[in-house]
PDB file of N, CA and C in Angstrom:
ATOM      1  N   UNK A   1     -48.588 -49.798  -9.921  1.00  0.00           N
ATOM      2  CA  UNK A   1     -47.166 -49.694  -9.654  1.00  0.00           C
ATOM      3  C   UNK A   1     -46.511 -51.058  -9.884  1.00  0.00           C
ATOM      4  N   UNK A   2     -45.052 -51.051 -10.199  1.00  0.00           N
ATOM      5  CA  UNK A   2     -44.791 -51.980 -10.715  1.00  0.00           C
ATOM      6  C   UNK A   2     -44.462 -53.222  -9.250  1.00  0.00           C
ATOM      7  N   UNK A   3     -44.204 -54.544  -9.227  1.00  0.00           N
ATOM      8  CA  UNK A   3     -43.922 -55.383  -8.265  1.00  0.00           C
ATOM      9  C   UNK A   3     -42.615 -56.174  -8.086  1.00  0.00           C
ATOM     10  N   UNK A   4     -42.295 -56.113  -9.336  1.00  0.00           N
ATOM     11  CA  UNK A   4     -40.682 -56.920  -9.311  1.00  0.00           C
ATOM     12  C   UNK A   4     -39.418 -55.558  -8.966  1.00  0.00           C
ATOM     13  N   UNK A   5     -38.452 -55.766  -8.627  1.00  0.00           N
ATOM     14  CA  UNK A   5     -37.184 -54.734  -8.501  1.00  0.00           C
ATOM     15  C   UNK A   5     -36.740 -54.517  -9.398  1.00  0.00           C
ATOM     16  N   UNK A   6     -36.797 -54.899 -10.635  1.00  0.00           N
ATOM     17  CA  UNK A   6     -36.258 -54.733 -11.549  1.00  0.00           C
ATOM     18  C   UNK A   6     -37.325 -53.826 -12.949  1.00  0.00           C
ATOM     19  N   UNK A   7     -38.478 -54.195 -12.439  1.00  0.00           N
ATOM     20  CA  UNK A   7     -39.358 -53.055 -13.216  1.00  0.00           C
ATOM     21  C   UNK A   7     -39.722 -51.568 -12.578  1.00  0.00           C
ATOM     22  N   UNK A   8     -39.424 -52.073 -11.264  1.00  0.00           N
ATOM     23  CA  UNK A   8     -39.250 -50.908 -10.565  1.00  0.00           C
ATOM     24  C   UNK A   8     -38.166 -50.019 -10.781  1.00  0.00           C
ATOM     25  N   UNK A   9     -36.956 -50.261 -10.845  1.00  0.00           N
ATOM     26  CA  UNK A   9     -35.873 -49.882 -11.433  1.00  0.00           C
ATOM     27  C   UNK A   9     -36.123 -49.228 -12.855  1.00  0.00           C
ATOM     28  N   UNK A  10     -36.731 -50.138 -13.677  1.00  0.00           N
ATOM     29  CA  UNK A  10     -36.883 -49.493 -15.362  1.00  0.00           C
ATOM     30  C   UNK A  10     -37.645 -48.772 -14.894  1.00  0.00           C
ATOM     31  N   UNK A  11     -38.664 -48.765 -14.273  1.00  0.00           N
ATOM     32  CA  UNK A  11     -39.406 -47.225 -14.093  1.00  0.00           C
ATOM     33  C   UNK A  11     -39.058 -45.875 -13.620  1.00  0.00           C
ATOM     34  N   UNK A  12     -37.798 -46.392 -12.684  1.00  0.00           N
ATOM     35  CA  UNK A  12     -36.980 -44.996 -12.136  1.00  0.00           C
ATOM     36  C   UNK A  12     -35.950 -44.227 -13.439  1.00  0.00           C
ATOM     37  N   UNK A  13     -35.636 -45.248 -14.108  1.00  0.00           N
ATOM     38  CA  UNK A  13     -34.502 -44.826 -15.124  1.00  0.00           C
ATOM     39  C   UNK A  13     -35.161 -44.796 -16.310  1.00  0.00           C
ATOM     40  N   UNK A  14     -36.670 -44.941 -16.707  1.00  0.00           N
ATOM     41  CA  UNK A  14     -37.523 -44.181 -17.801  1.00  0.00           C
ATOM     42  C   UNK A  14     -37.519 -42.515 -17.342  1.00  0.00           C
ATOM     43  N   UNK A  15     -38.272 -42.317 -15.905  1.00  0.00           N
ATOM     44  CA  UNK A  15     -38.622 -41.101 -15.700  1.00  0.00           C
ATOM     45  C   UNK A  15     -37.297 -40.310 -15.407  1.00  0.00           C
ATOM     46  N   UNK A  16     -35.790 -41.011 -15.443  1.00  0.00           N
ATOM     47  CA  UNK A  16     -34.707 -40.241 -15.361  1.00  0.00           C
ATOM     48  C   UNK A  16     -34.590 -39.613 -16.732  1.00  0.00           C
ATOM     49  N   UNK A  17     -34.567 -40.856 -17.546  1.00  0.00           N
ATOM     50  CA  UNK A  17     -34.757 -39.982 -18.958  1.00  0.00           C
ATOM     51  C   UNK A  17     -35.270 -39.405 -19.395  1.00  0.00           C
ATOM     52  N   UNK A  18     -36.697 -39.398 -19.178  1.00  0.00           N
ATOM     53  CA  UNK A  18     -37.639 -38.391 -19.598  1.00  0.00           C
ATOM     54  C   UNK A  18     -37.540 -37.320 -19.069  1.00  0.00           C
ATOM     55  N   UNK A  19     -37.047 -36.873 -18.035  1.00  0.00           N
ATOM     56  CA  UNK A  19     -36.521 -35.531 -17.788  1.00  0.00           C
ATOM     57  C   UNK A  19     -35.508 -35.176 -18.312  1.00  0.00           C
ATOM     58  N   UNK A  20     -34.474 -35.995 -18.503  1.00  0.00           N
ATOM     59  CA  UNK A  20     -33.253 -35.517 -19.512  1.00  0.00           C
ATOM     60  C   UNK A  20     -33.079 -35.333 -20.584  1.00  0.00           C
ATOM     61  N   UNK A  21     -34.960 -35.948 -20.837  1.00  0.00           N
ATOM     62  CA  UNK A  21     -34.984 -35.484 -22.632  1.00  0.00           C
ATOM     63  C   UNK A  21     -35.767 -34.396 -22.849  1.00  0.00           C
ATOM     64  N   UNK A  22     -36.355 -33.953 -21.853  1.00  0.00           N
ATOM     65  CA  UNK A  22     -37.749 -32.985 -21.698  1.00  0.00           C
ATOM     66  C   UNK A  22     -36.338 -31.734 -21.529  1.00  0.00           C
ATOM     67  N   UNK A  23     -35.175 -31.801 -20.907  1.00  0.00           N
ATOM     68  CA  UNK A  23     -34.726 -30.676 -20.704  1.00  0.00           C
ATOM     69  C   UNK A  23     -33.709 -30.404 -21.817  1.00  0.00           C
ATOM     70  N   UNK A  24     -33.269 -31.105 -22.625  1.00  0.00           N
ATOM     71  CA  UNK A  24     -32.310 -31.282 -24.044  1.00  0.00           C
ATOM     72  C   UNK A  24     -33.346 -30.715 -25.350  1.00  0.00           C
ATOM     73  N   UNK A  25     -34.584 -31.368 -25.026  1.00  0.00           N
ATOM     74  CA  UNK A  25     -35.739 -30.711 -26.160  1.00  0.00           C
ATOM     75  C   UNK A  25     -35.879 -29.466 -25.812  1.00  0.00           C
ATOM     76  N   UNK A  26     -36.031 -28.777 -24.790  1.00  0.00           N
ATOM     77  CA  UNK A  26     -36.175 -27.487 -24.238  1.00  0.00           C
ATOM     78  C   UNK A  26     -35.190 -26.863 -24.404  1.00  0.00           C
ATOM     79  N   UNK A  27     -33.961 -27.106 -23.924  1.00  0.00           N
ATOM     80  CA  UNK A  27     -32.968 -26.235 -24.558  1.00  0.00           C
ATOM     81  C   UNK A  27     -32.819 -26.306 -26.013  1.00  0.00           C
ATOM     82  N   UNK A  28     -32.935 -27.213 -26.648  1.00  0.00           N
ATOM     83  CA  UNK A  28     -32.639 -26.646 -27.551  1.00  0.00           C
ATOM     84  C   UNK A  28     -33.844 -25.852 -28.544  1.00  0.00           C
ATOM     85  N   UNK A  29     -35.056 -26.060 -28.137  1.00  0.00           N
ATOM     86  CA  UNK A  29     -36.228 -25.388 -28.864  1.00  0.00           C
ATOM     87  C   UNK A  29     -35.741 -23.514 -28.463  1.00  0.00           C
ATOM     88  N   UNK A  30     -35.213 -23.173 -27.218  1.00  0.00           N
ATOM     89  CA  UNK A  30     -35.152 -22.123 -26.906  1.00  0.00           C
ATOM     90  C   UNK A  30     -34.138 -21.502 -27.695  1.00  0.00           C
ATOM     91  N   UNK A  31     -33.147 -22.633 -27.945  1.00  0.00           N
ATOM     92  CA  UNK A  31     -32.277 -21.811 -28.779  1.00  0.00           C
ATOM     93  C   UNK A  31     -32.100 -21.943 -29.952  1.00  0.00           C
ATOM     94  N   UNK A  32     -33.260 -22.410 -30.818  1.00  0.00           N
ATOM     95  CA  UNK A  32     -33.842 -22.397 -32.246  1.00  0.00           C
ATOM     96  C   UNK A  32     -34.647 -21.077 -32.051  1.00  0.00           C
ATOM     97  N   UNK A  33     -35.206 -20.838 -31.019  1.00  0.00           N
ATOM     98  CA  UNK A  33     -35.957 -19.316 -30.912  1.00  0.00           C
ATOM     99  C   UNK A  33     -35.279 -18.444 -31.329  1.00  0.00           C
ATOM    100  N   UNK A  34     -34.629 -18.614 -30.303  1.00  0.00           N
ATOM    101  CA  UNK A  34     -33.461 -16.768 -30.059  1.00  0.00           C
ATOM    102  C   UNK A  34     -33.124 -16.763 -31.097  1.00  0.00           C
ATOM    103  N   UNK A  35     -32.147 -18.241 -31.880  1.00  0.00           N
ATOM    104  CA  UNK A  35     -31.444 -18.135 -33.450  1.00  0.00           C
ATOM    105  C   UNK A  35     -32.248 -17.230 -34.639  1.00  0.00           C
ATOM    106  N   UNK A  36     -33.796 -17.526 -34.229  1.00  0.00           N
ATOM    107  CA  UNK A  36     -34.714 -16.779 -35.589  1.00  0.00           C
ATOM    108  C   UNK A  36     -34.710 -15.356 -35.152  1.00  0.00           C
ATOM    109  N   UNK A  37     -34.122 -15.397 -33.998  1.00  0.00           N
ATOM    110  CA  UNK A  37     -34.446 -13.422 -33.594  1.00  0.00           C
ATOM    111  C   UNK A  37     -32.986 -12.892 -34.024  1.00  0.00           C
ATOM    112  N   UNK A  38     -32.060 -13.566 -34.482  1.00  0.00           N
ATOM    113  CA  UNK A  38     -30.669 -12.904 -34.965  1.00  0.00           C
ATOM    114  C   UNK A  38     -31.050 -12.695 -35.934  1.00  0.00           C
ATOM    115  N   UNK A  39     -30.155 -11.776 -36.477  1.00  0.00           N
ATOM    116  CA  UNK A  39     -29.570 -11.082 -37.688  1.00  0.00           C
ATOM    117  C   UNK A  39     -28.738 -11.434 -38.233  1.00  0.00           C
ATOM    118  N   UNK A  40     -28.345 -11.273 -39.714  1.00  0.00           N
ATOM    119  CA  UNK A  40     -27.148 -10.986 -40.491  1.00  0.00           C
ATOM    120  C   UNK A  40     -25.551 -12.105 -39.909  1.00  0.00           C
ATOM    121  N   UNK A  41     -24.944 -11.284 -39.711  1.00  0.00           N
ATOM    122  CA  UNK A  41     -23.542 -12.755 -39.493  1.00  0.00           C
ATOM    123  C   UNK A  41     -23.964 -13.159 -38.297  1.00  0.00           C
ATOM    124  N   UNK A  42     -23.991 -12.632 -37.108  1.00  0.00           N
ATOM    125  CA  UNK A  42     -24.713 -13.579 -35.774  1.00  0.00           C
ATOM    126  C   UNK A  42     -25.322 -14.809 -36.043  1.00  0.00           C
ATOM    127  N   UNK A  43     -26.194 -14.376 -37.072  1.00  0.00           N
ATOM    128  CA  UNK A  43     -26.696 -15.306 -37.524  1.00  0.00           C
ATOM    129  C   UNK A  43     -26.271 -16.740 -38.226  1.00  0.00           C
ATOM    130  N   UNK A  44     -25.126 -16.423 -38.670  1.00  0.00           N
ATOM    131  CA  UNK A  44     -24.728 -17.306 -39.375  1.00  0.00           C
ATOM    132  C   UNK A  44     -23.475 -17.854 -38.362  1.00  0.00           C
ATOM    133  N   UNK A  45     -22.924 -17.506 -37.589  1.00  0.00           N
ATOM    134  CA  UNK A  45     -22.386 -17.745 -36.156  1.00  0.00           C
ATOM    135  C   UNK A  45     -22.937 -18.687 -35.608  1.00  0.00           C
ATOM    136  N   UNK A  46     -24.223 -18.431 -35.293  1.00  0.00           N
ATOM    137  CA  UNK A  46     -24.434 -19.413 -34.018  1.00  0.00           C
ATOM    138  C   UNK A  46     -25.173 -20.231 -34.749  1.00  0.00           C
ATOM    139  N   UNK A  47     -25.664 -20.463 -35.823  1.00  0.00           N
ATOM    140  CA  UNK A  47     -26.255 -21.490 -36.754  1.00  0.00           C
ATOM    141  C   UNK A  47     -25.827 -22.995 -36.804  1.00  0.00           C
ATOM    142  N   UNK A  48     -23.967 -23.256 -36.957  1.00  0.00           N
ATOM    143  CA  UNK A  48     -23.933 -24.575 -36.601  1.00  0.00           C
ATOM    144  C   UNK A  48     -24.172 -25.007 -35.354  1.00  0.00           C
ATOM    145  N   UNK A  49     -23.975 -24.627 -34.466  1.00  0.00           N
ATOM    146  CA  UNK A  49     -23.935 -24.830 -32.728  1.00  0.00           C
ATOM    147  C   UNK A  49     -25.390 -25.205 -32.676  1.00  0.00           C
ATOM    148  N   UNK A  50     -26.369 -24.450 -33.161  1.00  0.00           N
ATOM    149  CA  UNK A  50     -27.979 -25.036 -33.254  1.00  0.00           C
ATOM    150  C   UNK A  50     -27.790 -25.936 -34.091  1.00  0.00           C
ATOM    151  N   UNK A  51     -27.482 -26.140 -35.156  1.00  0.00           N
ATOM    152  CA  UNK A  51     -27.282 -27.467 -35.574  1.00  0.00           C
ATOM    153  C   UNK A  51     -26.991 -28.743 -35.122  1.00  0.00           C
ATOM    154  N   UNK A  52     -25.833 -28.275 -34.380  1.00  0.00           N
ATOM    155  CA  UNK A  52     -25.330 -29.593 -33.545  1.00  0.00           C
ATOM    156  C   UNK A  52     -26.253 -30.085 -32.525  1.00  0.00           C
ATOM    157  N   UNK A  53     -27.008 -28.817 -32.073  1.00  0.00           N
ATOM    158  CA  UNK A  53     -28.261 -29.217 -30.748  1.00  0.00           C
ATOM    159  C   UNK A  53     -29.248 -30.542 -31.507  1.00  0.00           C
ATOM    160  N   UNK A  54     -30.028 -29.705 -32.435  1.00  0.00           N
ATOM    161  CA  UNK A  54     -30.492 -30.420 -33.477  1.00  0.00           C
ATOM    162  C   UNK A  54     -30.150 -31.901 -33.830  1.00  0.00           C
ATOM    163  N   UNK A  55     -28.835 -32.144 -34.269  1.00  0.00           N
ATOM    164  CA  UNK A  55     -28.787 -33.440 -34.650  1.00  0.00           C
ATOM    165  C   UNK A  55     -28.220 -34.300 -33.495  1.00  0.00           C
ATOM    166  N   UNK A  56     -28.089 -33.566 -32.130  1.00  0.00           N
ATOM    167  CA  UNK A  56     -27.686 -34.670 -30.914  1.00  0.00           C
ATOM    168  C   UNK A  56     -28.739 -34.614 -30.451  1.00  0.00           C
ATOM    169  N   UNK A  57     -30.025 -34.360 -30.814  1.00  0.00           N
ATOM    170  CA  UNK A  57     -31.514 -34.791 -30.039  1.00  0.00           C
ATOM    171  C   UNK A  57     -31.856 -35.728 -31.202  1.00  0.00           C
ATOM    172  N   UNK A  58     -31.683 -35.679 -32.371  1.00  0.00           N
ATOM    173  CA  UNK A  58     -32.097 -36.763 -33.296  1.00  0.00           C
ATOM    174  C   UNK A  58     -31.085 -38.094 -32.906  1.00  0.00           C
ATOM    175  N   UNK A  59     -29.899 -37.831 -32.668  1.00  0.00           N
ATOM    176  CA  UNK A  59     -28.840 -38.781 -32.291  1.00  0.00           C
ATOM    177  C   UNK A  59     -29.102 -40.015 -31.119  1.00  0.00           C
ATOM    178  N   UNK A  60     -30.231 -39.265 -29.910  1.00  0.00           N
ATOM    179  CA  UNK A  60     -30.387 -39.461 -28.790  1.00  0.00           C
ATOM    180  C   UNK A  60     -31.966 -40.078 -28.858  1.00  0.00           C
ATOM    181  N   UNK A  61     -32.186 -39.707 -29.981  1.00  0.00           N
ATOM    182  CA  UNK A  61     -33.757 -39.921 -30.250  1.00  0.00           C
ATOM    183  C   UNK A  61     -34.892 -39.477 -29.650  1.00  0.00           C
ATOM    184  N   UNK A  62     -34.535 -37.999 -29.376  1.00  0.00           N
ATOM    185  CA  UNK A  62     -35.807 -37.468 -28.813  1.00  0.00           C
ATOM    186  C   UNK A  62     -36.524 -36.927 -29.900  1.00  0.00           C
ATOM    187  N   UNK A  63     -35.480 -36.127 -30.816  1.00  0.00           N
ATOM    188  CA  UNK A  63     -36.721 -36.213 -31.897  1.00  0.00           C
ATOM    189  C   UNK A  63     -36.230 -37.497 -32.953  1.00  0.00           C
ATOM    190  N   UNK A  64     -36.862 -37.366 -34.254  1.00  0.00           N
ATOM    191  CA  UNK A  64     -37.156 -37.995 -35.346  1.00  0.00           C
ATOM    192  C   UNK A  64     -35.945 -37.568 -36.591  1.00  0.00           C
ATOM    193  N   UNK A  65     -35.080 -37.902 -37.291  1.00  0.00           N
ATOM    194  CA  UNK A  65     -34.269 -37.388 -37.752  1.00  0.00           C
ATOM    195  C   UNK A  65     -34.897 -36.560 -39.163  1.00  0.00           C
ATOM    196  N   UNK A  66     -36.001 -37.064 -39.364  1.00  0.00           N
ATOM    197  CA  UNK A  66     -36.642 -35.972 -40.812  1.00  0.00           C
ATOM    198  C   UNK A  66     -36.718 -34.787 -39.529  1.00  0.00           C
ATOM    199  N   UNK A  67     -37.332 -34.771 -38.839  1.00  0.00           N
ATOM    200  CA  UNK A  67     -37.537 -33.405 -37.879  1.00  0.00           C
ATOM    201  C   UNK A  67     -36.587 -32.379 -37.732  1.00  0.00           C
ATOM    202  N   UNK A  68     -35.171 -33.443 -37.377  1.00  0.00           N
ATOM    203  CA  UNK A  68     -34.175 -32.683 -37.408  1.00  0.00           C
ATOM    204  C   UNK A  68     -33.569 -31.996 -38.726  1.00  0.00           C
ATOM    205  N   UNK A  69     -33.545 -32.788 -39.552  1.00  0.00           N
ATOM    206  CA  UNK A  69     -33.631 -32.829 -40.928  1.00  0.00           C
ATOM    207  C   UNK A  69     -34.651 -31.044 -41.433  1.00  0.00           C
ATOM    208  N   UNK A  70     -35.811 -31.488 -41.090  1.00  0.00           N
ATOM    209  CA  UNK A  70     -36.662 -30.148 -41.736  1.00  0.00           C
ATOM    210  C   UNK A  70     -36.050 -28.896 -40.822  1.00  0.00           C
ATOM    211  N   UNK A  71     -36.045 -29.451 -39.305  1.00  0.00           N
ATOM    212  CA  UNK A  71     -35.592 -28.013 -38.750  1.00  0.00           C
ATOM    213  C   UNK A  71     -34.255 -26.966 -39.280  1.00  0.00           C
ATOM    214  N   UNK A  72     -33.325 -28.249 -39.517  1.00  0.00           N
ATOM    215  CA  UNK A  72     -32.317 -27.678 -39.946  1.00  0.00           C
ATOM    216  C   UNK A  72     -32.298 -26.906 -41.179  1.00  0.00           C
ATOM    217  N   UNK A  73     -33.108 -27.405 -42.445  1.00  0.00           N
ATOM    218  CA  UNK A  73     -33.288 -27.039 -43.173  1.00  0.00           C
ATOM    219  C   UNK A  73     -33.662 -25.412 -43.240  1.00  0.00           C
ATOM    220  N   UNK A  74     -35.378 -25.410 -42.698  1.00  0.00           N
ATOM    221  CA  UNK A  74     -35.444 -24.078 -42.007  1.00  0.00           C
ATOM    222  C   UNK A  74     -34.579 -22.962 -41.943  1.00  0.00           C
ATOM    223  N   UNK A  75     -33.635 -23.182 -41.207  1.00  0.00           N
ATOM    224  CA  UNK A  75     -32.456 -22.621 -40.552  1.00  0.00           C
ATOM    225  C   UNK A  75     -31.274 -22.290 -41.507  1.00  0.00           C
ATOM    226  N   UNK A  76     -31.035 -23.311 -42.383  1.00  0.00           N
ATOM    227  CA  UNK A  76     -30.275 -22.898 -43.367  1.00  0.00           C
ATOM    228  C   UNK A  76     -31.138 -21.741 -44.918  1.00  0.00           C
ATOM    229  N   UNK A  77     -32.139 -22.371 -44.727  1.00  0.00           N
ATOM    230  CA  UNK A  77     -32.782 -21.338 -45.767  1.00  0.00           C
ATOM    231  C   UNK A  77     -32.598 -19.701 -45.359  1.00  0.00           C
ATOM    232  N   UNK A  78     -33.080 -19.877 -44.162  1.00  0.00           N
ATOM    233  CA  UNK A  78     -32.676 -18.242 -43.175  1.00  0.00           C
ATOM    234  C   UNK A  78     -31.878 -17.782 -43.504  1.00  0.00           C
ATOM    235  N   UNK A  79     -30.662 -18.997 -43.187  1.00  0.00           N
ATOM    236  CA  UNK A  79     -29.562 -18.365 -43.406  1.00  0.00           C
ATOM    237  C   UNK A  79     -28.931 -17.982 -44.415  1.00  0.00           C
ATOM    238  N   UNK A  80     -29.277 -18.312 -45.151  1.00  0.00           N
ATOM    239  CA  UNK A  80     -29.144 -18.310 -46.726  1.00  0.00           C
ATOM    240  C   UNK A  80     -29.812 -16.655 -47.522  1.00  0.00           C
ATOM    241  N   UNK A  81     -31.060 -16.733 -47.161  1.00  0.00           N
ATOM    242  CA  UNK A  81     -31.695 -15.502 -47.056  1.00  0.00           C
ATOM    243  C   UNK A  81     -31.096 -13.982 -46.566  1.00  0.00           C
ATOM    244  N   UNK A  82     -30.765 -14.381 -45.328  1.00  0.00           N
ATOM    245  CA  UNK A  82     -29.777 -12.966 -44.587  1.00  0.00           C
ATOM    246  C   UNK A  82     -28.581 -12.686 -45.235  1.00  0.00           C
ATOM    247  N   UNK A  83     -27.928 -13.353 -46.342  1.00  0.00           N
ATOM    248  CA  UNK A  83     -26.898 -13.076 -47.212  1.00  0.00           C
ATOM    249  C   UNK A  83     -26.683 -12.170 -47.807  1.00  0.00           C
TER     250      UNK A  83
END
């Protein structure tokens, strides 16, 4: 455990973030799910809004921006497909 107040501190406000990134990655993985279970225009509806999830976790740096990058991609091919 840490001994100074101030690493003690960075340790409280790592594990703040890491829950705030554990729950931003989670939402939005859930709603890259559901998105692949739509159909047709729905589909193409809620597509930017996952997008935006997407590139404000790359923004925030929980993920990697090729990640976001391929996911999105993904997603547009779909969408592209259901046309």
């Amino acid at each position: 455990m840490a001994n100074h107040s101030a690493t003690k501190k960075d340790a409280r406000q790592a594990a703040k973030r890491t829950e705030r990134n554990k729950y931003y990655g989670k939402t939005t993985r859930n709603a890259i799910r559901d998105l692949k279970a739509k159909k047709g225009t729905e589909f193409t509806e809620k597509m930017p809004v996952v997008a935006s999830m997407i590139d404000k976790l790359a923004k925030r740096g929980v993920i990697h921006k090729n990640k976001a990058a391929n996911l999105k991609s993904k997603l547009a091919k779909k969408a592209n497909a259901a046309k």
